[in-house]
Protein backbone atom coordinates (compact mmCIF):
# COMPACT_ATOMS: atom_id res chain seq x y z
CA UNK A 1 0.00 0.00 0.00
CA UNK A 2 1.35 3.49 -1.04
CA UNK A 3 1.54 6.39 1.43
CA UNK A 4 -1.28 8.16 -0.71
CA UNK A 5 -3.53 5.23 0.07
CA UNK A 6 -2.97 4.61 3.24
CA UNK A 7 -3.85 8.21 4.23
CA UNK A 8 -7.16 7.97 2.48
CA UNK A 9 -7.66 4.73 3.96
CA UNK A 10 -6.80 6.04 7.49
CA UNK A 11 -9.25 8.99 6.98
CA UNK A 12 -11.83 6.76 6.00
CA UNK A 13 -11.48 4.26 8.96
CA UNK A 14 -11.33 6.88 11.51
CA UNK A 15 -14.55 8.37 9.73
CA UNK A 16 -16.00 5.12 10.31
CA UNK A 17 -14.99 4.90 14.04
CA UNK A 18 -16.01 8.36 14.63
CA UNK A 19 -19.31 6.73 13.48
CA UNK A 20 -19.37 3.86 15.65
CA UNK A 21 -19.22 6.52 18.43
CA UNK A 22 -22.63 8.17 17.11
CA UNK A 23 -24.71 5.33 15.77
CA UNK A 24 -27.66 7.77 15.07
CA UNK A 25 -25.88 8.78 12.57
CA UNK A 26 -25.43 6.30 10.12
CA UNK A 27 -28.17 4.12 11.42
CA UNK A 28 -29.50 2.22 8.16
CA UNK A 29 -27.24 4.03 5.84
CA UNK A 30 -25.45 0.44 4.58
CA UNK A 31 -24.48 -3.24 5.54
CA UNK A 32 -22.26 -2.00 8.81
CA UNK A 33 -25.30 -1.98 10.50
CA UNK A 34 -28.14 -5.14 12.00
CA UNK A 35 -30.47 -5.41 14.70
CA UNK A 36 -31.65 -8.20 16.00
CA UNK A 37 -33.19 -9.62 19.84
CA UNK A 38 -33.00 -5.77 20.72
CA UNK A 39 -29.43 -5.11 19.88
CA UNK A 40 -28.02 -2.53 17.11
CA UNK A 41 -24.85 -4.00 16.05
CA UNK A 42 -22.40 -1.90 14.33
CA UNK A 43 -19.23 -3.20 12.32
CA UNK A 44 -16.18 -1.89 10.78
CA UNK A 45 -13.60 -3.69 9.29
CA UNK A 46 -9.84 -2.03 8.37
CA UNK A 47 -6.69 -3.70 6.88
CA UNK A 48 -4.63 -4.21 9.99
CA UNK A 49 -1.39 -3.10 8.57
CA UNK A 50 -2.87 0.46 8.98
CA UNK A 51 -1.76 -0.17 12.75
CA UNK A 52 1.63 -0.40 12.03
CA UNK A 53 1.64 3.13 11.24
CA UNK A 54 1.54 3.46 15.08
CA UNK A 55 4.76 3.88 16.81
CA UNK A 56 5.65 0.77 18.68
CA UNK A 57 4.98 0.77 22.30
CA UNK A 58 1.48 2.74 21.04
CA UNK A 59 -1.36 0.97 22.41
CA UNK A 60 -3.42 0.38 18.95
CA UNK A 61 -0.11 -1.26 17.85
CA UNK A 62 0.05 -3.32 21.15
CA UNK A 63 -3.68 -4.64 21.14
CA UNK A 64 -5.09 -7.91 20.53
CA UNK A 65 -1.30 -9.00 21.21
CA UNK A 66 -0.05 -7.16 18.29
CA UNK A 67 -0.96 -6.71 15.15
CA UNK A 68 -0.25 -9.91 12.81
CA UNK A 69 2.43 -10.02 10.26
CA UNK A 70 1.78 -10.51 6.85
CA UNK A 71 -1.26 -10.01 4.05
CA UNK A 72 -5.09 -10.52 4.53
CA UNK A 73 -5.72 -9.17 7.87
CA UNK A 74 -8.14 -7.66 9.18
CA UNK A 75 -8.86 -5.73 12.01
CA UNK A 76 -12.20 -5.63 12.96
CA UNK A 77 -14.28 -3.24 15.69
CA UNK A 78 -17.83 -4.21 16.81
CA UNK A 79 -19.92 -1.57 18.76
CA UNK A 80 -23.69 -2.61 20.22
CA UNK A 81 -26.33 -0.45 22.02
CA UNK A 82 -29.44 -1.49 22.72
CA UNK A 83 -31.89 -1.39 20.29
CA UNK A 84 -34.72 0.25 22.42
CA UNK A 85 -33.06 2.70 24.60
CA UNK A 86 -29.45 3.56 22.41
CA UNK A 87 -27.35 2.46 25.56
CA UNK A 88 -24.41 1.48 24.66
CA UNK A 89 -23.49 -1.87 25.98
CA UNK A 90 -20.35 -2.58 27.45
CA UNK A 91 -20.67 -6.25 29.68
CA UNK A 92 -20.92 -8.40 26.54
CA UNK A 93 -18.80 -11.30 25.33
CA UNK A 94 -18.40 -11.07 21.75
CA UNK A 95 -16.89 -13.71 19.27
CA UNK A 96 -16.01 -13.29 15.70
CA UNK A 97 -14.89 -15.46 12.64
CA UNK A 98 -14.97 -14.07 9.25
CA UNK A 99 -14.52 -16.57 5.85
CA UNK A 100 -15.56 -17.09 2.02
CA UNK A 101 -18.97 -17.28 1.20
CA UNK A 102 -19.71 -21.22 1.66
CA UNK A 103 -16.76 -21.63 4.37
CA UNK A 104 -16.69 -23.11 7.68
CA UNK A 105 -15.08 -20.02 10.53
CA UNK A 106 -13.23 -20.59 13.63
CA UNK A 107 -14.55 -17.43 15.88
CA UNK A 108 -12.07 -15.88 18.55
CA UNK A 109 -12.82 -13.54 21.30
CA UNK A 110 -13.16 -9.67 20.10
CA UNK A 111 -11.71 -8.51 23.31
CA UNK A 112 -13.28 -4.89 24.97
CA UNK A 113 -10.77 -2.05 24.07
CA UNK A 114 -11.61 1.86 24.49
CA UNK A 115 -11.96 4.29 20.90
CA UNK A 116 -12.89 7.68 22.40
CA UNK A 117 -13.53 6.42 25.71
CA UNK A 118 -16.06 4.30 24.63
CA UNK A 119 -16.35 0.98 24.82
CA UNK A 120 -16.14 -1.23 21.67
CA UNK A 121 -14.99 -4.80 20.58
CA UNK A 122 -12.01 -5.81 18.38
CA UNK A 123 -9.82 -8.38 17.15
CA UNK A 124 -7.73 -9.57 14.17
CA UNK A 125 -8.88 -11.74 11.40
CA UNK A 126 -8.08 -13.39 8.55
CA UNK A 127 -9.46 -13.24 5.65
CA UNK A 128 -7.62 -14.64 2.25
CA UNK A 129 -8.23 -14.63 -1.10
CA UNK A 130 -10.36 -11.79 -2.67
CA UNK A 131 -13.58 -12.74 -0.94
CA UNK A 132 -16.41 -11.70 -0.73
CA UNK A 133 -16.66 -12.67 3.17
CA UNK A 134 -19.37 -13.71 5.92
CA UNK A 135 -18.27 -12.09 9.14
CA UNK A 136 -19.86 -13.81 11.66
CA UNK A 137 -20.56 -12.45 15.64
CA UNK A 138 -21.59 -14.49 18.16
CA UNK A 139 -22.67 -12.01 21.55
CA UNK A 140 -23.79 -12.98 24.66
CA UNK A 141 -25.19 -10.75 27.43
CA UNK A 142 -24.66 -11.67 30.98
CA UNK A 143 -27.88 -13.44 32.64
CA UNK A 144 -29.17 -13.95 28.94
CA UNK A 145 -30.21 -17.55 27.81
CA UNK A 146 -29.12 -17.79 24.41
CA UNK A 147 -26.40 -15.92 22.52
CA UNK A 148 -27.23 -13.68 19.61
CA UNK A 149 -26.05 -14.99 16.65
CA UNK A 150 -25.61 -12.41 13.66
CA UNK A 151 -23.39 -12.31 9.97
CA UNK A 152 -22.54 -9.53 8.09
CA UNK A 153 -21.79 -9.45 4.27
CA UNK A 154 -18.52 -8.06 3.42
CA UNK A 155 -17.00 -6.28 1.97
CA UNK A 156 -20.48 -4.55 3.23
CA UNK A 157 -23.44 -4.76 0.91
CA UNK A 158 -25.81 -1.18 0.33
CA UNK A 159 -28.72 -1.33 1.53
C-alpha cells in the first residue's frame, strides 16, 4: 500500500470509528449496521497493517497482542447499544470469525478495548483470497439464555 492510500484509507477508517461513536448517525445508511433480539450492532472492518503506522509501544499497535504479520488481515471493531433505549453496551462477550462465502469459521474472542472512551470490541482476522466474506458475531449478554447470533456481508453490501 502506497503512502497516498494509506492516508485515504486512514481517513476513512477513523470516519468510520467516529461513526461507531454516534450510531444515530449512520443508522441504516449500509451493511455496517443489524439489529436483531433488541441489539443494534455496528461493524467496521480495516486492513490491519494500517496499525503499524503506530509507533511501537502505542497501544493500537500493542492490542489484541499485536498486530499480525503478513497479508489478509483484518482488524475488525464491533460496537452494540441497545436497540430500544441507544445504551451502549459494554458487559458483553463477543466472538467473531470471518470466511468465504460457503466456508466453515473458527470465531475468537473480540476482546473490549476503548476508541474515544467508549467501549467497543475488536480483534484480528483473517481473511484470504479476494472474498467476498461472511463475518460472523456471536454475543452474549450476561444473565441472557441464548447468545445472539448475527453475519454480516462483506465487503459490506448497500442497503
Amino acid at each position: 500500500m502506497n503512502r497516498k492510500s494509506l492516508h485515504y484509507s486512514f481517513v476513512s477508517i477513523c470516519a468510520c470509528l467516529f461513526l461507531l461513536g454516534f450510531p444515530a448517525a449512520s443508522a441504516g445508511q449500509d451493511g455496517q449496521l443489524k439489529t436483531v433480539d433488541g441489539l443494534s450492532i455496528y461493524v467496521g472492518v480495516l486492513p490491519a497493517e494500517m496499525l503499524l503506522g503506530h509507533p511501537k509501544g502505542h497501544h493500537e499497535r500493542e492490542m489484541h497482542g499485536g498486530v499480525p504479520v503478513g497479508i489478509n488481515h483484518y482488524h475488525v471493531v464491533i460496537a452494540l447499544f441497545d436497540a430500544a433505549n441507544g445504551q451502549r453496551i459494554t458487559d458483553a462477550e463477543v466472538k467473531l470469525g470471518g470466511a468465504s462465502f460457503g466456508m466453515a469459521t473458527t470465531r475468537k474472542k473480540a476482546e473490549p478495548m476503548l476508541i474515544n472512551n467508549v467501549v467497543t470490541y475488536g480483534a484480528y482476522i483473517s481473511l484470504p483470497g479476494s472474498g467476498p466474506y461472511k463475518l460472523q458475531l456471536e454475543i452474549r449478554r450476561p444473565g441472557a439464555r441464548n447468545a445472539v447470533e448475527v453475519e454480516f456481508d462483506y465487503p459490506f453490501a448497500q442497503k
